[in-house]
PDB file of N, CA and C in Angstrom:
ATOM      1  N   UNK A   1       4.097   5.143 -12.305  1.00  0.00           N
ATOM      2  CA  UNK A   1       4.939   3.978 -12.152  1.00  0.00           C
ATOM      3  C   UNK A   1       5.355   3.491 -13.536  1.00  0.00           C
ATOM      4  N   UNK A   2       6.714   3.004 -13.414  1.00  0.00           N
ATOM      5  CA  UNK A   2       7.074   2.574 -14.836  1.00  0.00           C
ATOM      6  C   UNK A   2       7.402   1.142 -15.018  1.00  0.00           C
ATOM      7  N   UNK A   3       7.899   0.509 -15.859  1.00  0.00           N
ATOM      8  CA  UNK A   3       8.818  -0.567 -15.649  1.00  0.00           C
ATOM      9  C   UNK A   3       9.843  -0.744 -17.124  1.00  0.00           C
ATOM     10  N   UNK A   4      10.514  -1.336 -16.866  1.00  0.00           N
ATOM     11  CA  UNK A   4      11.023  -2.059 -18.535  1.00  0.00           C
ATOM     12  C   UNK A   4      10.406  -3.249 -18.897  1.00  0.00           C
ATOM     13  N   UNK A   5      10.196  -3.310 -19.697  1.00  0.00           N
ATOM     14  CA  UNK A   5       9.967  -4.965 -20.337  1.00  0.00           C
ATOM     15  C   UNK A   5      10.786  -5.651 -21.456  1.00  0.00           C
ATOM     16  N   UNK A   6      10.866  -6.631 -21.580  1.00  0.00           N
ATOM     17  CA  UNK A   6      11.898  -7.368 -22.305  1.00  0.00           C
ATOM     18  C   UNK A   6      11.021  -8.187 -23.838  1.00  0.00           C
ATOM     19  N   UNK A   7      10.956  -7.526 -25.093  1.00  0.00           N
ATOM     20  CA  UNK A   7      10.090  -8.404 -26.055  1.00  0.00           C
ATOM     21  C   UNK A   7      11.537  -8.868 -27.371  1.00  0.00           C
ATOM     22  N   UNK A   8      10.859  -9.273 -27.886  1.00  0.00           N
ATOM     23  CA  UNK A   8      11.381  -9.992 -29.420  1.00  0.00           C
ATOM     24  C   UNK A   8      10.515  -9.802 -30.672  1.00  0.00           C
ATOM     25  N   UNK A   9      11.221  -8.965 -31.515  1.00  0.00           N
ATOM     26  CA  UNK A   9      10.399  -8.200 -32.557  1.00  0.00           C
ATOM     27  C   UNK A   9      10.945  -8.814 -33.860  1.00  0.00           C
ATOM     28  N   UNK A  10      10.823  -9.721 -34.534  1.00  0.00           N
ATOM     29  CA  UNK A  10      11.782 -10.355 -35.456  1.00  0.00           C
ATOM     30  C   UNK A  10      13.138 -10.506 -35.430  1.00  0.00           C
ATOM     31  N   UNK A  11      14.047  -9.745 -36.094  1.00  0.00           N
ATOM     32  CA  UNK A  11      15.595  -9.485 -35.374  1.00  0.00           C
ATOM     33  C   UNK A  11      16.195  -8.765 -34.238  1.00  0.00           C
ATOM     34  N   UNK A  12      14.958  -8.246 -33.800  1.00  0.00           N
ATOM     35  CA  UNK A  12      15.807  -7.194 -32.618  1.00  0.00           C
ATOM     36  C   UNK A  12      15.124  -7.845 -31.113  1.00  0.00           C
ATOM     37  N   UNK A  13      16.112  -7.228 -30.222  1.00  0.00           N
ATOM     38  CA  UNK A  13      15.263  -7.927 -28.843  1.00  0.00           C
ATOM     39  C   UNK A  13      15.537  -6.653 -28.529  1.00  0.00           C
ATOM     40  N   UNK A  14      14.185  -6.193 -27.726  1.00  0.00           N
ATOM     41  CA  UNK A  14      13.547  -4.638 -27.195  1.00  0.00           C
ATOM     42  C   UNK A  14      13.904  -4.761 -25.742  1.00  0.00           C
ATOM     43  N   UNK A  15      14.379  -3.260 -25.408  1.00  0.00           N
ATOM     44  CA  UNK A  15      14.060  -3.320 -23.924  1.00  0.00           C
ATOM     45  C   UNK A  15      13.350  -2.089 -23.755  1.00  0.00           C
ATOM     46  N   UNK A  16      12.038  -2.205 -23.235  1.00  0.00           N
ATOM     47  CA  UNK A  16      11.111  -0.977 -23.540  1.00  0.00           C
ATOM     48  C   UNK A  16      10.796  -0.456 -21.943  1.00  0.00           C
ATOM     49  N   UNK A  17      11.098   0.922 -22.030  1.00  0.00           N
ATOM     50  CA  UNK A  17      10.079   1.537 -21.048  1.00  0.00           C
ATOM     51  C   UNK A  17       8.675   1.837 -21.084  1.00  0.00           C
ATOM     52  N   UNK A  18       7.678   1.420 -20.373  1.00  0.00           N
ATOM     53  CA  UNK A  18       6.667   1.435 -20.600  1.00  0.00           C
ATOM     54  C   UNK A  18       5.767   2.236 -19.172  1.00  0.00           C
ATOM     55  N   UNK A  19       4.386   2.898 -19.312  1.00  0.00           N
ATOM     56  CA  UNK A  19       4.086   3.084 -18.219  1.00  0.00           C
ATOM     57  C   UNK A  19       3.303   1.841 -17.674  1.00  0.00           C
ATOM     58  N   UNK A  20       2.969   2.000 -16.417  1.00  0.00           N
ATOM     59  CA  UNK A  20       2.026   1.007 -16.125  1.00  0.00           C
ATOM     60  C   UNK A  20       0.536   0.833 -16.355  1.00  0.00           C
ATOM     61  N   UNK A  21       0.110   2.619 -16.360  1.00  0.00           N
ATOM     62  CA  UNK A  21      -1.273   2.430 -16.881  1.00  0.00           C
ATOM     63  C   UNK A  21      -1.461   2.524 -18.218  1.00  0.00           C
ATOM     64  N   UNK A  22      -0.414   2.828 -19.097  1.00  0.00           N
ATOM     65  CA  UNK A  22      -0.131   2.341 -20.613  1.00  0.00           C
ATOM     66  C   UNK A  22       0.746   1.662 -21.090  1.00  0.00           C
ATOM     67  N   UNK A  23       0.631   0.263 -20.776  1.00  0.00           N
ATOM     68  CA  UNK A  23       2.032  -0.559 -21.306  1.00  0.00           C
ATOM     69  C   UNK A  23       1.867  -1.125 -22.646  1.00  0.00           C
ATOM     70  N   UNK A  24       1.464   0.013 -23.283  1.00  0.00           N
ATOM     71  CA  UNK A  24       1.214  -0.130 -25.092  1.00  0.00           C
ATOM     72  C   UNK A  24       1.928   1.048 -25.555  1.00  0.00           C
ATOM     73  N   UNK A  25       2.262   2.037 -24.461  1.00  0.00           N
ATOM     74  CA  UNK A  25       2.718   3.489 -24.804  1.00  0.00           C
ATOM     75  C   UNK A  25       4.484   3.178 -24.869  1.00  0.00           C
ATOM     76  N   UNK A  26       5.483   2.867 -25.579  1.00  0.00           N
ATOM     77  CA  UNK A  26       6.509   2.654 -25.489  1.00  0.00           C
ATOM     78  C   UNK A  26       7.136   3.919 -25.072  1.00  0.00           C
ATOM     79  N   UNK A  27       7.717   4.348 -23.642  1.00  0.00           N
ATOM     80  CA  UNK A  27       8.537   5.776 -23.505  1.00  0.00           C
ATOM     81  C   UNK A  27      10.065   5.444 -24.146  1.00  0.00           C
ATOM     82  N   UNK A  28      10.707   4.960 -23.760  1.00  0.00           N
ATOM     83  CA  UNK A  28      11.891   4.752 -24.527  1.00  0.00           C
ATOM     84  C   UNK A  28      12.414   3.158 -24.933  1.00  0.00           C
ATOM     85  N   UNK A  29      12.669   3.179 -25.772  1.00  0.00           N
ATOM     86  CA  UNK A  29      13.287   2.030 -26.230  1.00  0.00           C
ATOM     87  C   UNK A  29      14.309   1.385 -26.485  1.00  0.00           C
ATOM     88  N   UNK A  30      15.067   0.528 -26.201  1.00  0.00           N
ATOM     89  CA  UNK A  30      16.730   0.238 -26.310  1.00  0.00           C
ATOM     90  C   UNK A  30      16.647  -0.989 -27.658  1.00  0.00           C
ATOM     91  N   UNK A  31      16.909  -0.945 -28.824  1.00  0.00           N
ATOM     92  CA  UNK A  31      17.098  -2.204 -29.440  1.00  0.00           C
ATOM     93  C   UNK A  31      18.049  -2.837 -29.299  1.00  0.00           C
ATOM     94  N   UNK A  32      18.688  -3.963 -29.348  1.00  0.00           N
ATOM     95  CA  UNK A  32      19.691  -4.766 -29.839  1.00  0.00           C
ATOM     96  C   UNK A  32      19.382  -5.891 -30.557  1.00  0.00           C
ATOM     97  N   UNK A  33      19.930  -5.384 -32.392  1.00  0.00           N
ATOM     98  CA  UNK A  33      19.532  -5.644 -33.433  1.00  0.00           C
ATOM     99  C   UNK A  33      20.312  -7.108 -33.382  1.00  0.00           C
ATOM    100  N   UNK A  34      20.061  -8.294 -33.866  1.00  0.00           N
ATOM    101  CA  UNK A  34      20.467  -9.571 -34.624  1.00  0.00           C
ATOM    102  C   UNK A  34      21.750  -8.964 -35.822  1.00  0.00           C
ATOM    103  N   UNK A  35      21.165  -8.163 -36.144  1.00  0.00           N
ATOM    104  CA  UNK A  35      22.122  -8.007 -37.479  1.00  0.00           C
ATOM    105  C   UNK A  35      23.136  -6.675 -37.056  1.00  0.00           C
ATOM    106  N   UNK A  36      23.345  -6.405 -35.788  1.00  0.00           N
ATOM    107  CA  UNK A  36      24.625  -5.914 -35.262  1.00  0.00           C
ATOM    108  C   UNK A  36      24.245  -4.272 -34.263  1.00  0.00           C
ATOM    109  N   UNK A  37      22.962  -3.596 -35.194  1.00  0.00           N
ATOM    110  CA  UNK A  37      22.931  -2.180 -34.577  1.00  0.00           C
ATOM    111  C   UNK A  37      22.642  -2.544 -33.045  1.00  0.00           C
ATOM    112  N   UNK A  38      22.933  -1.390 -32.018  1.00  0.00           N
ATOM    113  CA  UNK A  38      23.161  -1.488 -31.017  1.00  0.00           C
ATOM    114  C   UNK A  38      22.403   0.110 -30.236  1.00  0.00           C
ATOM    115  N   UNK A  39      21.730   0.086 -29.655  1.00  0.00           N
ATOM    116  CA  UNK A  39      21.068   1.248 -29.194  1.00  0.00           C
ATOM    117  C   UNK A  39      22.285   2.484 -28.824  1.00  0.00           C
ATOM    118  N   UNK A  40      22.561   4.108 -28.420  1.00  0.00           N
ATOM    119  CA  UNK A  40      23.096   5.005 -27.948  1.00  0.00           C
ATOM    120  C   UNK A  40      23.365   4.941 -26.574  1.00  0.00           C
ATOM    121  N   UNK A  41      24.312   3.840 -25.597  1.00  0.00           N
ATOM    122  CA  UNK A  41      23.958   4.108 -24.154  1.00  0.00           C
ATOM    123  C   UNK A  41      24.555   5.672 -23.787  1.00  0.00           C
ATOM    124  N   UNK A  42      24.996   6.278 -24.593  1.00  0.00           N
ATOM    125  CA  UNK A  42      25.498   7.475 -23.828  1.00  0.00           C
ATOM    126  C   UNK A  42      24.103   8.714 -23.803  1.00  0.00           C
ATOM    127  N   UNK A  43      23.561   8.515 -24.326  1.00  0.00           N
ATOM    128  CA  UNK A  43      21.953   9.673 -24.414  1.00  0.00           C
ATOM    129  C   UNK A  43      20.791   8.576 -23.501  1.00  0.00           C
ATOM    130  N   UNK A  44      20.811   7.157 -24.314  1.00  0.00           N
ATOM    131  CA  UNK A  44      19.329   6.734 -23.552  1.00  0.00           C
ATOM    132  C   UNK A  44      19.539   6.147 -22.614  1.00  0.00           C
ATOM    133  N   UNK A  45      20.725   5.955 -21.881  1.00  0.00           N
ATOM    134  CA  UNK A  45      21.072   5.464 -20.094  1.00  0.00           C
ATOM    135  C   UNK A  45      20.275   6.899 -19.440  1.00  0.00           C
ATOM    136  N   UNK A  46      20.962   8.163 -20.109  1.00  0.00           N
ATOM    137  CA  UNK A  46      20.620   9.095 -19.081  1.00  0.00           C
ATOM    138  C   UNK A  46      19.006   9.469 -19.003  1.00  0.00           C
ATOM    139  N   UNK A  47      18.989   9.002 -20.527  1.00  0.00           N
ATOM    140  CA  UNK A  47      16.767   9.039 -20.569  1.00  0.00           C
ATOM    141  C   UNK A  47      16.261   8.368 -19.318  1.00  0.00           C
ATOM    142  N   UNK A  48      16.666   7.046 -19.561  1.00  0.00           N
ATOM    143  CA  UNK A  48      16.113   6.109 -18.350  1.00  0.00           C
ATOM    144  C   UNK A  48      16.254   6.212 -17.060  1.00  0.00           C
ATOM    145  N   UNK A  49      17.451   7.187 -17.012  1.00  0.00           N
ATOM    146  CA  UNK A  49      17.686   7.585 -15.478  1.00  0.00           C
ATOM    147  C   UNK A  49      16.889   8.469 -15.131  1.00  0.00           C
ATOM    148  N   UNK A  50      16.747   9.658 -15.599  1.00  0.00           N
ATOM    149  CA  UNK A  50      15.661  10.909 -15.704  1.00  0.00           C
ATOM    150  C   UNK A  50      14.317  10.254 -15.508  1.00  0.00           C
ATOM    151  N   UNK A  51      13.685   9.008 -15.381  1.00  0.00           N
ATOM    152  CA  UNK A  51      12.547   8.555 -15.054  1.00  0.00           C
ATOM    153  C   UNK A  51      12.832   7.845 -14.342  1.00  0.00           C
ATOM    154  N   UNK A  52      13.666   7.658 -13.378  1.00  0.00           N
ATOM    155  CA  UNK A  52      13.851   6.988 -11.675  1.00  0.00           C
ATOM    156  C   UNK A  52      13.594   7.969 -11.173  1.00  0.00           C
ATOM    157  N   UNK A  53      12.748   8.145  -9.959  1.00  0.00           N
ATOM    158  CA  UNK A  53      12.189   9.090  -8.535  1.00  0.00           C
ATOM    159  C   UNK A  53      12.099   7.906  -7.767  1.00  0.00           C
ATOM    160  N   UNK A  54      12.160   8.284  -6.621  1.00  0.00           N
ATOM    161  CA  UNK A  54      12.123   7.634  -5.167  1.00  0.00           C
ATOM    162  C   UNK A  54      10.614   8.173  -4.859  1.00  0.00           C
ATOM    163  N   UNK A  55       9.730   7.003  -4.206  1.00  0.00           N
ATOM    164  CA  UNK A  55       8.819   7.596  -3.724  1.00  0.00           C
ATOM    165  C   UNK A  55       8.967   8.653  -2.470  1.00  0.00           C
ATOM    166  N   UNK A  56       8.235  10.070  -2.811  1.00  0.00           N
ATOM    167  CA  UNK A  56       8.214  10.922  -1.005  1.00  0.00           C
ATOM    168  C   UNK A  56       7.538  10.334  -0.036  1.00  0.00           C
ATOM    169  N   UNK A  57       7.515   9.673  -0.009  1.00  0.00           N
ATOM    170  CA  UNK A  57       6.569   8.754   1.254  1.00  0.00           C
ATOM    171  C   UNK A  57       7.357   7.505   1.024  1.00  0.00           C
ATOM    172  N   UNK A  58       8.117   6.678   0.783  1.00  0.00           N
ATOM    173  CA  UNK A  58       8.815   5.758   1.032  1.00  0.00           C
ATOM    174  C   UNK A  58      10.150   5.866   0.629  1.00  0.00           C
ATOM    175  N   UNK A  59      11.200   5.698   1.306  1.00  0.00           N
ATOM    176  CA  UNK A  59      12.424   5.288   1.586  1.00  0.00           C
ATOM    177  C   UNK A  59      13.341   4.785   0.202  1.00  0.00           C
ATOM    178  N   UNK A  60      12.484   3.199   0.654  1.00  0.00           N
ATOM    179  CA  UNK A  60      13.270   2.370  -0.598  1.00  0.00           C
ATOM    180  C   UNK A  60      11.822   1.663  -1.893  1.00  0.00           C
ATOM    181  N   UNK A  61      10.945   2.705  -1.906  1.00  0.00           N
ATOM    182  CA  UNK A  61      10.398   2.435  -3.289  1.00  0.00           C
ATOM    183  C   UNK A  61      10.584   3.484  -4.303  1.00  0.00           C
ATOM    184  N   UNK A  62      10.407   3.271  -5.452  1.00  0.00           N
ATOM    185  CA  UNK A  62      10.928   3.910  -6.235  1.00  0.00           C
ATOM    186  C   UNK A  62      10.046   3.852  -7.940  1.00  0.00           C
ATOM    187  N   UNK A  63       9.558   4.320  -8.329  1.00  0.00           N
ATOM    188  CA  UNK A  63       8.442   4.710  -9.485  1.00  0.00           C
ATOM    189  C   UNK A  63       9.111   3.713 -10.923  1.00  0.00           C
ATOM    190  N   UNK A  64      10.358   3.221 -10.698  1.00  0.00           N
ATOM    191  CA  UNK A  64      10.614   1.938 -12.140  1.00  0.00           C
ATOM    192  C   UNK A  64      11.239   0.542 -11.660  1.00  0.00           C
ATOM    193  N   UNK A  65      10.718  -0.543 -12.008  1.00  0.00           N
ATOM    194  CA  UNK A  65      11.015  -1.873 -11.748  1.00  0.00           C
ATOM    195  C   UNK A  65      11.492  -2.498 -12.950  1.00  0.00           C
ATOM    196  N   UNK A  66      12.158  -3.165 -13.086  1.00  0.00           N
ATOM    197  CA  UNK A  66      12.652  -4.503 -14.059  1.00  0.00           C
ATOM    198  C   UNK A  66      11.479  -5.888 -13.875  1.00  0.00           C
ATOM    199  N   UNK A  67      10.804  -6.010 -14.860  1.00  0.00           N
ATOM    200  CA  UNK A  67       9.584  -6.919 -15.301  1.00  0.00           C
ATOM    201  C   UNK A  67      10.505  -7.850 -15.131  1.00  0.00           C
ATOM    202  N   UNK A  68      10.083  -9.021 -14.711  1.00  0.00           N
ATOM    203  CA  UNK A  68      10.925 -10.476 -14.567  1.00  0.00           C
ATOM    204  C   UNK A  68      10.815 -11.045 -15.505  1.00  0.00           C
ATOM    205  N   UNK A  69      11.444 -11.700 -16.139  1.00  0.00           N
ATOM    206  CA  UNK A  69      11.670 -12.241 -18.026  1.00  0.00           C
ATOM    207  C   UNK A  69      10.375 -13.647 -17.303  1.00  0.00           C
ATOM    208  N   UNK A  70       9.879 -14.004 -18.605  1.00  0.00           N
ATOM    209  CA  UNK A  70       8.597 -15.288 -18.255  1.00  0.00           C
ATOM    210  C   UNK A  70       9.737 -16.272 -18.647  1.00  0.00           C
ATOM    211  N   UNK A  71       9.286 -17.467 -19.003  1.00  0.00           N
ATOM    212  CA  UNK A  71       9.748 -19.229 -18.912  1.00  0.00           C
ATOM    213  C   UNK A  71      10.676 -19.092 -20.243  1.00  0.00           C
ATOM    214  N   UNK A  72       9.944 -18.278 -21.261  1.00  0.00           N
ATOM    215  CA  UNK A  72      10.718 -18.684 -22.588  1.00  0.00           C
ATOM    216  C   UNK A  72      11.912 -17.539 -22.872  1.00  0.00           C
ATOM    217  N   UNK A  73      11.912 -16.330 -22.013  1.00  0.00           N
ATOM    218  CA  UNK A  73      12.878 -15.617 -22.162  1.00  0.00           C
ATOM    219  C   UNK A  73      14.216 -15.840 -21.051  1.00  0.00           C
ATOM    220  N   UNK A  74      13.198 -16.523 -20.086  1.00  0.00           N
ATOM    221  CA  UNK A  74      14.654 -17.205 -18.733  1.00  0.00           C
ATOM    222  C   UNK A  74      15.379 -18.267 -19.496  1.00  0.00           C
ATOM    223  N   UNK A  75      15.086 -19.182 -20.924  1.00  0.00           N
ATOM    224  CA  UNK A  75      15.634 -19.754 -21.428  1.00  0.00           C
ATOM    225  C   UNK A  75      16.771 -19.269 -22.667  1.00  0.00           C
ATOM    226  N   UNK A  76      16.309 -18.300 -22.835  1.00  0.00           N
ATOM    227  CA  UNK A  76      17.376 -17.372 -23.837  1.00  0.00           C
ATOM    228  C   UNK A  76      18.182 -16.394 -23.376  1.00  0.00           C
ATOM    229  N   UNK A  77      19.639 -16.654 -23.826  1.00  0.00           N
ATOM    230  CA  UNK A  77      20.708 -16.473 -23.129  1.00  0.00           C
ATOM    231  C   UNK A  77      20.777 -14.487 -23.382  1.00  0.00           C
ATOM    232  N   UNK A  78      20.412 -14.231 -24.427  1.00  0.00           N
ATOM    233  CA  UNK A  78      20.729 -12.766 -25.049  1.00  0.00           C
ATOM    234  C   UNK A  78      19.468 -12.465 -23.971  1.00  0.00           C
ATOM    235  N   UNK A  79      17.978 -12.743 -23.854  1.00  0.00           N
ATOM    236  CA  UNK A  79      17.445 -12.458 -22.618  1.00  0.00           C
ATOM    237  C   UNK A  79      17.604 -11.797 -21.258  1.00  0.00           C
ATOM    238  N   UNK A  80      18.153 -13.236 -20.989  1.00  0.00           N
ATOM    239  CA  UNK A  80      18.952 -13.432 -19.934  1.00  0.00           C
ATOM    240  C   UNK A  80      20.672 -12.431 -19.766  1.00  0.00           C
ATOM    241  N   UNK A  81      20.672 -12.054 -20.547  1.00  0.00           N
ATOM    242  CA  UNK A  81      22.199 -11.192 -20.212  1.00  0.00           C
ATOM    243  C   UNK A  81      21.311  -9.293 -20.185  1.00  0.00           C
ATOM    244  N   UNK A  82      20.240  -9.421 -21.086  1.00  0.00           N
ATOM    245  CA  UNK A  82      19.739  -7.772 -21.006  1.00  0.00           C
ATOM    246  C   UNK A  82      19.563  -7.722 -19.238  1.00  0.00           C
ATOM    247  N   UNK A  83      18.560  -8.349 -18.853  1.00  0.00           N
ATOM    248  CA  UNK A  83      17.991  -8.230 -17.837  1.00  0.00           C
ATOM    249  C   UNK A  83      18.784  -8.574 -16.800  1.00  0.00           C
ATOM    250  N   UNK A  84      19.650  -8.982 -17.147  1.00  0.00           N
ATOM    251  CA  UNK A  84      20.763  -8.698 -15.498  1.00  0.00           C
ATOM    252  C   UNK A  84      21.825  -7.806 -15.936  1.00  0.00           C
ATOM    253  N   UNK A  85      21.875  -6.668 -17.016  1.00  0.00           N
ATOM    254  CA  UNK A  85      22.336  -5.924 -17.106  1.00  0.00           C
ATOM    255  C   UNK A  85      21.795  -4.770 -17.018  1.00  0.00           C
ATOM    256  N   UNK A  86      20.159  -4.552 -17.272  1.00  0.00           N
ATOM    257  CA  UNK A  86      19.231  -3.312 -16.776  1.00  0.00           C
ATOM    258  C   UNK A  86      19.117  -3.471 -15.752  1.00  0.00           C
ATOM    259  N   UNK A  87      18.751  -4.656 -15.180  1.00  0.00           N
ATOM    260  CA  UNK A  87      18.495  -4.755 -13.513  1.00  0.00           C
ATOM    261  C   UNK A  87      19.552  -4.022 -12.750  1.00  0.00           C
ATOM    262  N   UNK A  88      20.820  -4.807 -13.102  1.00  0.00           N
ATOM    263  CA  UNK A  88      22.352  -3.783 -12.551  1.00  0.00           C
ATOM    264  C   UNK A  88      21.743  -2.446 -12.515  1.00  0.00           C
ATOM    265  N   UNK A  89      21.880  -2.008 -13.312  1.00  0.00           N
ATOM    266  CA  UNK A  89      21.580  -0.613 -13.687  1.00  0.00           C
ATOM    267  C   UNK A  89      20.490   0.022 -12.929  1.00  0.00           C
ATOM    268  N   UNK A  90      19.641  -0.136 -12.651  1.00  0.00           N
ATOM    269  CA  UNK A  90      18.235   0.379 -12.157  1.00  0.00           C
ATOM    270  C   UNK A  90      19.208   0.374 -10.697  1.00  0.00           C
ATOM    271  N   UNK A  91      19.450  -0.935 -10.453  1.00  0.00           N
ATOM    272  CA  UNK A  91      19.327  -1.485  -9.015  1.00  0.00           C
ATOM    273  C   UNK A  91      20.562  -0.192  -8.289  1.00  0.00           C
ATOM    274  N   UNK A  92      21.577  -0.044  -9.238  1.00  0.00           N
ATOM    275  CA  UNK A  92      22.947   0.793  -9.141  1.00  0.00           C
ATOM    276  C   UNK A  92      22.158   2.024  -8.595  1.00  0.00           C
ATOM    277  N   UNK A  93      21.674   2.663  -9.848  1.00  0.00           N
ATOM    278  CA  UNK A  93      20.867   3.857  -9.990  1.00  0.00           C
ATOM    279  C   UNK A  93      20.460   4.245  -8.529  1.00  0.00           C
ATOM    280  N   UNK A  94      19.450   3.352  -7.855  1.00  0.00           N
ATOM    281  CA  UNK A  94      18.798   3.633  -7.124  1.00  0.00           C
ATOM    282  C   UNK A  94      19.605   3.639  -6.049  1.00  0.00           C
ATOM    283  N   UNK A  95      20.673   2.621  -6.114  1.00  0.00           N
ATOM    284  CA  UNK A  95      21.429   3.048  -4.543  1.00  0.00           C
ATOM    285  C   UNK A  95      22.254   4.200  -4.940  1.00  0.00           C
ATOM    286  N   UNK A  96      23.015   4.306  -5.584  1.00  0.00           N
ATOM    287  CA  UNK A  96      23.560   5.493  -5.551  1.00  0.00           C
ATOM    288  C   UNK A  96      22.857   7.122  -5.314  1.00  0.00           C
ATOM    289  N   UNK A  97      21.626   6.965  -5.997  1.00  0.00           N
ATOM    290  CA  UNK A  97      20.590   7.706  -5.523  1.00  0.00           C
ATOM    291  C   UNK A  97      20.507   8.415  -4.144  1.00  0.00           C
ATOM    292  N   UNK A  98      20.309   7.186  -3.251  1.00  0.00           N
ATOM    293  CA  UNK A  98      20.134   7.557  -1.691  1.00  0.00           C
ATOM    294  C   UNK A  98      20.829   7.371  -1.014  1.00  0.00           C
ATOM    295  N   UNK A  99      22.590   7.351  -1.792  1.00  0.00           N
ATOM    296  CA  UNK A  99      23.848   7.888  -0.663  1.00  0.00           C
ATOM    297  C   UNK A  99      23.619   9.145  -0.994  1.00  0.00           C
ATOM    298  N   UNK A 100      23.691   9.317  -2.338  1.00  0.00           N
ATOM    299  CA  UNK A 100      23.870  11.174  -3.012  1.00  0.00           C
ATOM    300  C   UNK A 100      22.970  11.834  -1.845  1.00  0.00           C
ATOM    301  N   UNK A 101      21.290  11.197  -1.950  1.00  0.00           N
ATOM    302  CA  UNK A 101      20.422  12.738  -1.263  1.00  0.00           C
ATOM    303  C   UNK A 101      20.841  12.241   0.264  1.00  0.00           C
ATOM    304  N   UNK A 102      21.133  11.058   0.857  1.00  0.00           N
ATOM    305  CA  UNK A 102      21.831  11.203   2.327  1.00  0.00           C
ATOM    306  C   UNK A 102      22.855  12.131   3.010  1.00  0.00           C
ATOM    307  N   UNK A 103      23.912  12.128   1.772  1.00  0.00           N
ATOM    308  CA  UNK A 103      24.900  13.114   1.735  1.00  0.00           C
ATOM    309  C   UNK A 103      24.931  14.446   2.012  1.00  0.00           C
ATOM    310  N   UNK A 104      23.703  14.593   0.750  1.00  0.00           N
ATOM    311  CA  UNK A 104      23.366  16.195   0.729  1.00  0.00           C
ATOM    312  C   UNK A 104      22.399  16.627   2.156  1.00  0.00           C
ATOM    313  N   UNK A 105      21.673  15.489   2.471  1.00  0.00           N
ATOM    314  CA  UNK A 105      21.127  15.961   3.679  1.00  0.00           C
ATOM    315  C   UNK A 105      21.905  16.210   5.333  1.00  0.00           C
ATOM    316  N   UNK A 106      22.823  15.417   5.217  1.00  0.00           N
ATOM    317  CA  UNK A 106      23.612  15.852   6.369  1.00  0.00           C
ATOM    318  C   UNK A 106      24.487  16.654   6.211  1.00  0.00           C
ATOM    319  N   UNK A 107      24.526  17.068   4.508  1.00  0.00           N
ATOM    320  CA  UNK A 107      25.910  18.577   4.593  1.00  0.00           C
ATOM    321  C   UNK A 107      25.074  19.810   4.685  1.00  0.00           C
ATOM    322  N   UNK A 108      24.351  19.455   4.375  1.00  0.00           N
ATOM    323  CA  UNK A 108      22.678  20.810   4.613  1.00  0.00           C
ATOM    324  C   UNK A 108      22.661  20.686   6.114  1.00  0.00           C
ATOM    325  N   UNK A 109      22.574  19.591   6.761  1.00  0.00           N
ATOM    326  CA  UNK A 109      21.864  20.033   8.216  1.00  0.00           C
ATOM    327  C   UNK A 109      23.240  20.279   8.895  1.00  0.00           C
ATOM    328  N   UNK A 110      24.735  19.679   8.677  1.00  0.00           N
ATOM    329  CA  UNK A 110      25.410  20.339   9.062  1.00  0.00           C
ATOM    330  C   UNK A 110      25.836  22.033   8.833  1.00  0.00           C
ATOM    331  N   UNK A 111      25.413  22.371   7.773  1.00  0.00           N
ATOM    332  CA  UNK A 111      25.250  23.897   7.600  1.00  0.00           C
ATOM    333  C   UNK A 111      24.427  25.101   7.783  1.00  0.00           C
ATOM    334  N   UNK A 112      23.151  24.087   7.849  1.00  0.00           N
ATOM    335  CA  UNK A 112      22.261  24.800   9.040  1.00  0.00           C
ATOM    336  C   UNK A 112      22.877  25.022  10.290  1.00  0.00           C
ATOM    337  N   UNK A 113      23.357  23.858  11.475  1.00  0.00           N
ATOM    338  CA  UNK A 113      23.612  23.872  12.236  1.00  0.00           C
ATOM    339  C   UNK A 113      24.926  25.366  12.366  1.00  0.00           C
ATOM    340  N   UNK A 114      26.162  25.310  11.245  1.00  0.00           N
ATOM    341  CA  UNK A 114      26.854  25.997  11.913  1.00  0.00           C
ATOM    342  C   UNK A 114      26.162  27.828  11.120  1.00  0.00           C
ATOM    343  N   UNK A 115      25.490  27.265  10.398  1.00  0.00           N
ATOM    344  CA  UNK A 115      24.791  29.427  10.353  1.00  0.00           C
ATOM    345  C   UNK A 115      23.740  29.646  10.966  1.00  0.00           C
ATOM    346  N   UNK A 116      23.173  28.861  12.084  1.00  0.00           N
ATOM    347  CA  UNK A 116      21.747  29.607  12.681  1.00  0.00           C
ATOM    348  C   UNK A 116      22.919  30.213  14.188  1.00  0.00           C
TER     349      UNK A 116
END
């Protein structure tokens, strides 16, 4: 299980993937620096996607969550704009997810159906 979390490291505000039974182990990291640098979304969107799975035994759970910002980050606006912009993202991810394998499962069982 994974999640993101949302910290503040002097100038930069982190959006970290972390596991759950090591949330000291940073898997990937997104900065957005105070003083302008801006993380790669074209390489580390697709990192972060590559660690969404759907659970095989459930439907609509899924192995990464968005950590809910605490009191002092629901008050900061740069906060507050990451996390309803990863959330988008995860939340996107995952539905689009399970039209794609819905899709593929009824063009499979329709093609079973017409070659047996």
């Amino acid at each position: 299980m994974y999640k993101l979390v949302f910290k503040k490291d002097e100038n930069d505000y982190l959006v970290n993937l972390v596991s759950v039974k090591k949330p000291s182990h940073v898997i990937l990291s997104f900065v957005f620096s105070e003083n302008g640098d801006k993380p790669d979304f074209k390489t580390d969107l697709i990192k972060l996607a590559s660690h969404i799975e759907q659970d095989r035994n459930e439907d609509n759970t899924f192995n990464l969550e968005v950590e809910p910002l605490n009191e002092e980050q629901e008050n900061n606006i740069i906060f507050k704009t990451l996390y309803t912009v990863f959330t988008k993202f995860v939340e996107s991810f995952k539905t689009q997810y399970k039209k794609t394998r819905d899709k593929l499962e009824k063009e499979f069982l329709n093609w079973e159906k017409n070659n047996n």
